[in-house]
Protein backbone atom coordinates (compact mmCIF):
# COMPACT_ATOMS: atom_id res chain seq x y z
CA UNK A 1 0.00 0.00 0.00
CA UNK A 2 1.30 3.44 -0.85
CA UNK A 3 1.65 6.09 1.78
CA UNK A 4 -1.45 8.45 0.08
CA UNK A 5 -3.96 5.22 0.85
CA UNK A 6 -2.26 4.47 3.77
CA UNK A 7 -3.24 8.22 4.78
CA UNK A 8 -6.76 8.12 3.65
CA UNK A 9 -7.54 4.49 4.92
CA UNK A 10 -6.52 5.84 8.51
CA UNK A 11 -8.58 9.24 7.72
CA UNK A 12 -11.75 7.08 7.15
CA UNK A 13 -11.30 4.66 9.86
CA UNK A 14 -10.18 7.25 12.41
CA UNK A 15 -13.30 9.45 12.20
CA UNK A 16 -16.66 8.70 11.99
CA UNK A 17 -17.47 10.97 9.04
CA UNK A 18 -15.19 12.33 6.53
CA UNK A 19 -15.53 14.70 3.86
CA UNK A 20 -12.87 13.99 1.35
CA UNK A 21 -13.35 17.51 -0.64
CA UNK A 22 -11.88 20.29 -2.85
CA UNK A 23 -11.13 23.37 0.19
CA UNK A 24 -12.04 23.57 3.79
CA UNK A 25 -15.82 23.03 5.13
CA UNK A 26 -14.90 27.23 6.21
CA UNK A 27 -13.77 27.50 2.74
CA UNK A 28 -15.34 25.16 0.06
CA UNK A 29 -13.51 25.90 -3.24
CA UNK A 30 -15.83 24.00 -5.59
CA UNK A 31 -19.52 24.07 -5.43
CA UNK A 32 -20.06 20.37 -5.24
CA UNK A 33 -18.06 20.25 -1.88
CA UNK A 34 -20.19 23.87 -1.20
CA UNK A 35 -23.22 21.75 -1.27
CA UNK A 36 -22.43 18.69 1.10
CA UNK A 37 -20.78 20.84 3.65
CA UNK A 38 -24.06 22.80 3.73
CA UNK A 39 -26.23 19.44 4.19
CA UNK A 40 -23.55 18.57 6.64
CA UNK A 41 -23.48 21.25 8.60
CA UNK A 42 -27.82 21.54 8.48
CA UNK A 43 -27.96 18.14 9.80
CA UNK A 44 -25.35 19.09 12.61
CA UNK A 45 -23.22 16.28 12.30
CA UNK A 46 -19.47 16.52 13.39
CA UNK A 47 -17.12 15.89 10.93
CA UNK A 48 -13.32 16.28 9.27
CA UNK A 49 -12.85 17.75 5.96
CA UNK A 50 -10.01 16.85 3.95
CA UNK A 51 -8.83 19.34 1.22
CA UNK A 52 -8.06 17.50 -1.88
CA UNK A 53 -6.46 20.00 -3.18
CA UNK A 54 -3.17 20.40 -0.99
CA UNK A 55 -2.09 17.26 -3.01
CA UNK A 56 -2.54 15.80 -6.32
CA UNK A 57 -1.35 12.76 -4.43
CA UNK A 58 -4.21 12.71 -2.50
CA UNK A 59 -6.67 14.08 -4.98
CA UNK A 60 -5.66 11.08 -7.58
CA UNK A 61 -5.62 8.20 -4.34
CA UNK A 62 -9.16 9.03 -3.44
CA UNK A 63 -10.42 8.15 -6.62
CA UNK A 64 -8.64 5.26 -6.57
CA UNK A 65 -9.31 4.13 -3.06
CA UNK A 66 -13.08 4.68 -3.33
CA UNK A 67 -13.42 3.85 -6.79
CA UNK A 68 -15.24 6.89 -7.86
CA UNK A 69 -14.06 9.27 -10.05
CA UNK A 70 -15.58 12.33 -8.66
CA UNK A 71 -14.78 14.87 -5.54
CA UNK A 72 -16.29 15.49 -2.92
CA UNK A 73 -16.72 11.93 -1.30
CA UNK A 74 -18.41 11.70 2.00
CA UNK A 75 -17.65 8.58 4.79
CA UNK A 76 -19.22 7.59 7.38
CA UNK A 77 -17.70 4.35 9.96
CA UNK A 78 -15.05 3.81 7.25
CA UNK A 79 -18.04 3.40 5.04
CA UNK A 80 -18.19 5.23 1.42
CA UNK A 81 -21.34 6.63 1.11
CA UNK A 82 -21.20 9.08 -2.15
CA UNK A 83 -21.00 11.99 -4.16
CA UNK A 84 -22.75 15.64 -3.67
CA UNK A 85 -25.81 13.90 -5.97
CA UNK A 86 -26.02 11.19 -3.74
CA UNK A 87 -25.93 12.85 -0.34
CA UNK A 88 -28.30 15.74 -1.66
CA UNK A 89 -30.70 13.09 -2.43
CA UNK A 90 -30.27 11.23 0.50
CA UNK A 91 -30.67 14.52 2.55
CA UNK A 92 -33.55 15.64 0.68
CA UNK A 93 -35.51 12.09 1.09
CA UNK A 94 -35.00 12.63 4.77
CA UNK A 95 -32.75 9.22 4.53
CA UNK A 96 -29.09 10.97 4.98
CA UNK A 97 -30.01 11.70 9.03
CA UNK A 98 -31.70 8.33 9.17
CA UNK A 99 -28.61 6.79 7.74
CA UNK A 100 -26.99 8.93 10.31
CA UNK A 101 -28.67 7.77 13.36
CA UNK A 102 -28.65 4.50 12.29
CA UNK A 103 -24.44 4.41 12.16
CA UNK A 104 -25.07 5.63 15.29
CA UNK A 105 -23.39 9.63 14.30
CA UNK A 106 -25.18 11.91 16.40
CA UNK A 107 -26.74 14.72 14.89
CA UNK A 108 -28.68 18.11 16.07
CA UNK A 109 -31.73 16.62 14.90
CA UNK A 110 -34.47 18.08 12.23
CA UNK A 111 -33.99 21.99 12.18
């Protein structure tokens, strides 16, 4: 295993919910990664962004690691759960906090 996955497989298994994405959750810098930190942060769940962008080390071994091509990438218990499409329809089914509390994240609850 190469150092980049050895980095990212500790990321994901180290925190309950990641947010592998291009800028900072203060500082999004695409508007894909805008969107999930926005869902992220409604739902009030605590979690670590990871700025792809600081490496295109990183930025390539995400891809490879979770086998999808596209930033941002959200995990949850070492768990990849998907791209902004996925977790805005998750989130807007009501499923993403369900999925959530189910994992057993805690969350602010329904706003």
């Amino acid at each position: 295993m190469s150092a980049i996955t050895d980095f990212i497989a500790n990321e994901v298994k180290g925190n309950d919910v990641v947010l592998f994405m291009k800028g900072t959750p203060g500082f999004p810098q695409c508007g894909f990664s805008g969107q999930v930190v926005q869902i992220l942060d409604y739902v009030g769940v605590d979690y670590k962004g990871i700025n792809v962008l600081t490496s295109d080390e990183l930025r390539q071994g995400i891809k490879e690691f979770s086998q999808w091509p596209t930033i941002p990438q959200l995990y949850v218990k070492g768990e990849f759960v998907g791209g902004c499409d996925i977790i805005r329809e998750m989130f807007q089914a009501g499923e993403l906090q369900t999925f959530l509390d189910e994992k057993g994240v805690s969350t602010k609850g329904a706003a």
